[in-house]
C-alpha atoms as a PDB file:
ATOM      1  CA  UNK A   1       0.389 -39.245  84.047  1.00  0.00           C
ATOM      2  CA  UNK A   2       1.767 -41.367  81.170  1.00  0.00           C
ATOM      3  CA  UNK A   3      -0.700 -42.939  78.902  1.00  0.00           C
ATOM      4  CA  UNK A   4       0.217 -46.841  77.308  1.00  0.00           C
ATOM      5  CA  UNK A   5      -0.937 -48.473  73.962  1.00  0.00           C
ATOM      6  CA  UNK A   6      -0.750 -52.415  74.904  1.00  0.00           C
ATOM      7  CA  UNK A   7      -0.925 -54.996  72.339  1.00  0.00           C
ATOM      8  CA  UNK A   8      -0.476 -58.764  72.226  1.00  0.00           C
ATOM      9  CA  UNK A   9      -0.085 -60.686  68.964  1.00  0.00           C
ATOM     10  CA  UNK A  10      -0.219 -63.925  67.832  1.00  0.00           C
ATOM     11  CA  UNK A  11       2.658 -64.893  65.233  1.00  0.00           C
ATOM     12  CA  UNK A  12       4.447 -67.559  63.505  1.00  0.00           C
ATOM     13  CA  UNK A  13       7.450 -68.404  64.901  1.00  0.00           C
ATOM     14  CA  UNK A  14       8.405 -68.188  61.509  1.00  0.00           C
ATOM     15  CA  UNK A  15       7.844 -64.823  60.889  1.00  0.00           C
ATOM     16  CA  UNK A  16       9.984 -63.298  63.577  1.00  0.00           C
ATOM     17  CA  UNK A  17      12.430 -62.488  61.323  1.00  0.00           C
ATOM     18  CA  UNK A  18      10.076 -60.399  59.211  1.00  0.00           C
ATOM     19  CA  UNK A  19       8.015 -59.265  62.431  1.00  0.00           C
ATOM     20  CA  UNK A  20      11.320 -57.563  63.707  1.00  0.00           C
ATOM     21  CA  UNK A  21      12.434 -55.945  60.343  1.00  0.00           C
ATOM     22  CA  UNK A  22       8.525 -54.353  60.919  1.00  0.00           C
ATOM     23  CA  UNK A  23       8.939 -53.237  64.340  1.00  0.00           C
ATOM     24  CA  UNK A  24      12.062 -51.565  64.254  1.00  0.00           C
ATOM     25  CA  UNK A  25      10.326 -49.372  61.283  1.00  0.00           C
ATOM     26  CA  UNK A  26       7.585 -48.818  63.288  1.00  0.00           C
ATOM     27  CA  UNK A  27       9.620 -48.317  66.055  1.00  0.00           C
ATOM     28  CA  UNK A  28      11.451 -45.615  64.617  1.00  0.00           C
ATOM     29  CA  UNK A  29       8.485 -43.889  63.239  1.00  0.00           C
ATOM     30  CA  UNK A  30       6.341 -43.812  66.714  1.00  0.00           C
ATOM     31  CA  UNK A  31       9.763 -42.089  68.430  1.00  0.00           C
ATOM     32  CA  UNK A  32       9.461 -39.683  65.136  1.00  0.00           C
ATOM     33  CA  UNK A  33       6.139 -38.493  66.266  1.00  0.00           C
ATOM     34  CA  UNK A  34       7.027 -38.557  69.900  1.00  0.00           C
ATOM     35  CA  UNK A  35       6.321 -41.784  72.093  1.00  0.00           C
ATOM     36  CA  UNK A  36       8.147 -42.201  75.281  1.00  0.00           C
ATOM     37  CA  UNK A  37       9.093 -45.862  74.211  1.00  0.00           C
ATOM     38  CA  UNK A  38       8.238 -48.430  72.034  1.00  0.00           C
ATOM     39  CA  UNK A  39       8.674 -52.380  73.358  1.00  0.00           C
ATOM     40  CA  UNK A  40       8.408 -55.656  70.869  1.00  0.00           C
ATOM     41  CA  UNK A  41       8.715 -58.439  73.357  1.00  0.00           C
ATOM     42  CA  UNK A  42       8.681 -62.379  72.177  1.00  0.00           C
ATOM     43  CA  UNK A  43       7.469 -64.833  74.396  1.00  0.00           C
ATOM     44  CA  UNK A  44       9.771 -67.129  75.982  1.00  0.00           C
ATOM     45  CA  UNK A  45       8.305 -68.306  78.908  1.00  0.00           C
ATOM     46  CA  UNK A  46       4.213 -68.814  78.507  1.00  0.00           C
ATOM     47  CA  UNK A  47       3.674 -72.143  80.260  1.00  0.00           C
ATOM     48  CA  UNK A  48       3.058 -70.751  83.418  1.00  0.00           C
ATOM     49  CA  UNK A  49       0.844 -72.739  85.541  1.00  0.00           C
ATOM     50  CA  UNK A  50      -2.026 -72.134  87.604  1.00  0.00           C
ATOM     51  CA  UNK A  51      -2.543 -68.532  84.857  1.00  0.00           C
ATOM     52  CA  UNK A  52      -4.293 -67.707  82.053  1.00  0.00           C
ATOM     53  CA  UNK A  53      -1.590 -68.251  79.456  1.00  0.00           C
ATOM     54  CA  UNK A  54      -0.841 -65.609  76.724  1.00  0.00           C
ATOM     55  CA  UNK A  55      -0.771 -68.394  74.389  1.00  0.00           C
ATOM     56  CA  UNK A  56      -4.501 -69.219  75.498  1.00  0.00           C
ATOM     57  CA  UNK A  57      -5.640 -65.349  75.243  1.00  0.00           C
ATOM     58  CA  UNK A  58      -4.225 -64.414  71.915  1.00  0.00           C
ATOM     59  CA  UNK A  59      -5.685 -68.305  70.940  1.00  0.00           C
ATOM     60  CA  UNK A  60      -2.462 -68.868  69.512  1.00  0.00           C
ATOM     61  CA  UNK A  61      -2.089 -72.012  66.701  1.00  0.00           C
ATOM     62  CA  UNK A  62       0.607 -74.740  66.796  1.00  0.00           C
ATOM     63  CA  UNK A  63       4.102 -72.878  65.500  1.00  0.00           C
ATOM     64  CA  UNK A  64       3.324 -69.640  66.605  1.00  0.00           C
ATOM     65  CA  UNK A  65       4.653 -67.514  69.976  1.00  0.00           C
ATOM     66  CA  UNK A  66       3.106 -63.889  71.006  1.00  0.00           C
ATOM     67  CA  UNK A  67       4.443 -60.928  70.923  1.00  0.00           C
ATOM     68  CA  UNK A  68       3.720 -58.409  74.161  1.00  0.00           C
ATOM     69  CA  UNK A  69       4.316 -55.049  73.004  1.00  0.00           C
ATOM     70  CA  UNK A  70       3.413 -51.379  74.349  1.00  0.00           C
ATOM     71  CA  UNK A  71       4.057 -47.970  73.380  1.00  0.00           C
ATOM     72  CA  UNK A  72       4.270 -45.130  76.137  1.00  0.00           C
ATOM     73  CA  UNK A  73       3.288 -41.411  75.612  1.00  0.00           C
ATOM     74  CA  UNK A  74       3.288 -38.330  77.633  1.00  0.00           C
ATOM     75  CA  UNK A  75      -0.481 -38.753  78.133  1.00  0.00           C
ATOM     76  CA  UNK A  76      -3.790 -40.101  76.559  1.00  0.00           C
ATOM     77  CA  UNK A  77      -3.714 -36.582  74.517  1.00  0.00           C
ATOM     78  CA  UNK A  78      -0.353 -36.879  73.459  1.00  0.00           C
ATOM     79  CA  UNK A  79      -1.323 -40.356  72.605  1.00  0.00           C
ATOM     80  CA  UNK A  80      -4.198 -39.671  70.560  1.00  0.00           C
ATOM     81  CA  UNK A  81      -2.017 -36.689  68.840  1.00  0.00           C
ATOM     82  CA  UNK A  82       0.599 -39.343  67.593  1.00  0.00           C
ATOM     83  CA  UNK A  83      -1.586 -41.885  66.245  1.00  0.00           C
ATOM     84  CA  UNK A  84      -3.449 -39.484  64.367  1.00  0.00           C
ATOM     85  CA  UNK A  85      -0.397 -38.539  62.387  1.00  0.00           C
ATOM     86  CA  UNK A  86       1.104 -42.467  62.237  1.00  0.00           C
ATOM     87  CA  UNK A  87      -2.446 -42.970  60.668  1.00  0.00           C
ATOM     88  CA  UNK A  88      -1.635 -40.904  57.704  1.00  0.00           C
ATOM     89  CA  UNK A  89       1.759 -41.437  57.643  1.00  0.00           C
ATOM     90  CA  UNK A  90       2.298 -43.248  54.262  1.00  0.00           C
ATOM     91  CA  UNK A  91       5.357 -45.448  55.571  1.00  0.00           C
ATOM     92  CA  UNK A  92       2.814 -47.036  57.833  1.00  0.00           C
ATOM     93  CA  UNK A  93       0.048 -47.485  55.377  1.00  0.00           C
ATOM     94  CA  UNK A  94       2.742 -48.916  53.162  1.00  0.00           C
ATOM     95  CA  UNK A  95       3.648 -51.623  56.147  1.00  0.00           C
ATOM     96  CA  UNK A  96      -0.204 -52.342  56.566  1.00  0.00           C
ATOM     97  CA  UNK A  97      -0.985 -53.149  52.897  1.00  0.00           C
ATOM     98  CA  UNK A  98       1.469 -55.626  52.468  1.00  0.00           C
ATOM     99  CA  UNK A  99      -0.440 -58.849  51.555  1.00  0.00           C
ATOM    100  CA  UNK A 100       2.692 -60.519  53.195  1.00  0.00           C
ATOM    101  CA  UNK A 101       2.190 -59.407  56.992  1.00  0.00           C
ATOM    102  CA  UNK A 102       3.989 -61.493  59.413  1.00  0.00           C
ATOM    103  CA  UNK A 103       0.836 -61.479  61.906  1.00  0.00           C
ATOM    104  CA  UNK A 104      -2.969 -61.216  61.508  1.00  0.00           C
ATOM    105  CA  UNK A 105      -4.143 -57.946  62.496  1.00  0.00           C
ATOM    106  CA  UNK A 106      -7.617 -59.443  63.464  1.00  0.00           C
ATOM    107  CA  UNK A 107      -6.081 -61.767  65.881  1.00  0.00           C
ATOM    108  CA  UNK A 108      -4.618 -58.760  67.901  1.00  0.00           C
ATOM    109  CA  UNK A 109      -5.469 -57.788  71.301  1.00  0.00           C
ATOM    110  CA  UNK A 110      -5.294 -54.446  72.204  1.00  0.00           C
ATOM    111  CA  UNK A 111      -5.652 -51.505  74.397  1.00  0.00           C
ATOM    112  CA  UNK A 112      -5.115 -48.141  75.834  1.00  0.00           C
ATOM    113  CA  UNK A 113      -4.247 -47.418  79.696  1.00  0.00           C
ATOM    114  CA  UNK A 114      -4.008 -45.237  82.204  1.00  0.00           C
ATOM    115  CA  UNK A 115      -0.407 -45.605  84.483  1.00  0.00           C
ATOM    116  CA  UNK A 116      -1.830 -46.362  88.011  1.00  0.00           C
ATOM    117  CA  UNK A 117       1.937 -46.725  89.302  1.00  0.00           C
ATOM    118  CA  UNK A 118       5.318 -45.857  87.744  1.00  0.00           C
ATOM    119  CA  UNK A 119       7.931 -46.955  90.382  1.00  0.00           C
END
Protein backbone atom coordinates (compact mmCIF):
# COMPACT_ATOMS: atom_id res chain seq x y z
CA UNK A 1 0.00 0.00 0.00
CA UNK A 2 1.32 3.52 -0.75
CA UNK A 3 3.03 5.30 2.00
CA UNK A 4 2.51 9.57 2.28
CA UNK A 5 4.91 12.26 3.77
CA UNK A 6 2.28 15.16 4.83
CA UNK A 7 3.39 18.51 5.71
CA UNK A 8 1.71 21.84 6.44
CA UNK A 9 3.63 25.13 6.55
CA UNK A 10 3.19 28.35 7.64
CA UNK A 11 4.52 31.15 5.11
CA UNK A 12 4.52 34.67 4.18
CA UNK A 13 2.39 35.47 1.63
CA UNK A 14 5.28 37.17 0.54
CA UNK A 15 7.44 34.51 0.02
CA UNK A 16 5.40 32.48 -2.40
CA UNK A 17 7.30 33.51 -5.05
CA UNK A 18 10.51 32.18 -3.52
CA UNK A 19 8.56 29.15 -1.81
CA UNK A 20 7.63 27.95 -5.43
CA UNK A 21 11.11 28.50 -7.10
CA UNK A 22 12.01 25.89 -3.85
CA UNK A 23 9.44 23.41 -4.48
CA UNK A 24 9.72 22.85 -7.96
CA UNK A 25 13.61 22.00 -7.09
CA UNK A 26 12.59 19.87 -4.59
CA UNK A 27 10.04 18.63 -6.58
CA UNK A 28 12.19 17.53 -9.20
CA UNK A 29 14.69 15.99 -6.96
CA UNK A 30 12.07 13.70 -4.83
CA UNK A 31 10.74 12.30 -8.56
CA UNK A 32 14.76 11.80 -9.12
CA UNK A 33 14.89 9.41 -6.29
CA UNK A 34 11.52 7.94 -6.99
CA UNK A 35 8.27 9.40 -5.26
CA UNK A 36 4.97 8.68 -6.76
CA UNK A 37 4.10 12.51 -6.57
CA UNK A 38 5.00 15.49 -5.03
CA UNK A 39 1.98 18.27 -4.19
CA UNK A 40 2.73 22.15 -3.01
CA UNK A 41 -0.75 23.36 -2.36
CA UNK A 42 -1.49 27.23 -1.15
CA UNK A 43 -4.32 27.90 0.83
CA UNK A 44 -7.15 29.65 -0.60
CA UNK A 45 -9.98 28.85 1.25
CA UNK A 46 -9.14 28.43 5.29
CA UNK A 47 -12.07 30.24 6.88
CA UNK A 48 -14.10 27.39 7.14
CA UNK A 49 -16.47 27.47 9.93
CA UNK A 50 -17.49 25.24 12.54
CA UNK A 51 -13.38 23.41 11.83
CA UNK A 52 -10.24 23.63 13.15
CA UNK A 53 -8.69 26.02 10.66
CA UNK A 54 -5.24 25.32 9.04
CA UNK A 55 -4.46 28.79 9.76
CA UNK A 56 -5.15 28.00 13.60
CA UNK A 57 -2.98 24.59 13.48
CA UNK A 58 0.10 25.77 11.73
CA UNK A 59 -0.54 29.13 14.29
CA UNK A 60 -0.11 31.11 11.35
CA UNK A 61 0.87 35.20 11.87
CA UNK A 62 -0.92 38.13 10.15
CA UNK A 63 0.44 38.08 6.21
CA UNK A 64 1.07 34.64 5.99
CA UNK A 65 -1.16 31.57 4.18
CA UNK A 66 -0.16 27.64 4.57
CA UNK A 67 1.01 25.54 2.39
CA UNK A 68 -0.56 21.68 2.41
CA UNK A 69 1.86 19.57 0.77
CA UNK A 70 2.49 15.62 0.54
CA UNK A 71 4.76 13.39 -1.16
CA UNK A 72 3.59 9.74 -2.14
CA UNK A 73 5.90 6.62 -2.37
CA UNK A 74 5.52 3.07 -3.25
CA UNK A 75 5.55 2.22 0.48
CA UNK A 76 6.91 3.27 3.99
CA UNK A 77 10.26 1.32 2.76
CA UNK A 78 10.46 2.94 -0.38
CA UNK A 79 9.82 6.02 1.59
CA UNK A 80 12.42 5.70 4.04
CA UNK A 81 14.89 4.58 0.99
CA UNK A 82 14.32 8.07 -0.72
CA UNK A 83 14.74 10.30 2.10
CA UNK A 84 17.80 8.72 3.07
CA UNK A 85 19.42 9.66 -0.19
CA UNK A 86 17.51 13.40 -0.41
CA UNK A 87 19.29 13.68 3.06
CA UNK A 88 22.67 13.58 1.56
CA UNK A 89 21.88 14.92 -1.51
CA UNK A 90 23.93 18.21 -1.57
CA UNK A 91 21.26 20.20 -3.76
CA UNK A 92 19.01 19.79 -0.78
CA UNK A 93 21.45 20.65 1.91
CA UNK A 94 22.27 23.60 -0.29
CA UNK A 95 18.28 24.66 -0.21
CA UNK A 96 18.26 24.08 3.68
CA UNK A 97 21.25 26.33 4.55
CA UNK A 98 20.08 29.24 2.97
CA UNK A 99 19.76 31.89 5.74
CA UNK A 100 17.02 33.30 3.33
CA UNK A 101 14.29 30.41 3.60
CA UNK A 102 10.91 31.45 2.61
CA UNK A 103 9.29 29.43 5.69
CA UNK A 104 10.43 28.43 9.21
CA UNK A 105 11.25 24.92 9.35
CA UNK A 106 10.34 24.82 13.15
CA UNK A 107 6.90 25.99 12.48
CA UNK A 108 6.23 22.87 10.23
CA UNK A 109 3.84 20.20 10.86
CA UNK A 110 4.53 17.01 9.69
CA UNK A 111 3.99 13.39 9.20
CA UNK A 112 4.16 10.02 7.70
CA UNK A 113 0.95 7.77 6.78
CA UNK A 114 -0.31 4.79 5.96
CA UNK A 115 -3.10 4.92 2.73
CA UNK A 116 -6.28 3.49 4.43
CA UNK A 117 -8.24 4.13 1.01
CA UNK A 118 -7.08 5.01 -2.53
CA UNK A 119 -10.35 5.33 -4.59
Amino acid sequence: MKYVDGFVIPIPRKNLGAYRRLAKESGKIWHEYGALEFRECVGDDLNSKGVVSFLRIARAKKGETVMFSWIVYKSKSHRDKVNAKIMKDPRIAKMMATKNAPFNSKKMVYGGFRVLVDA
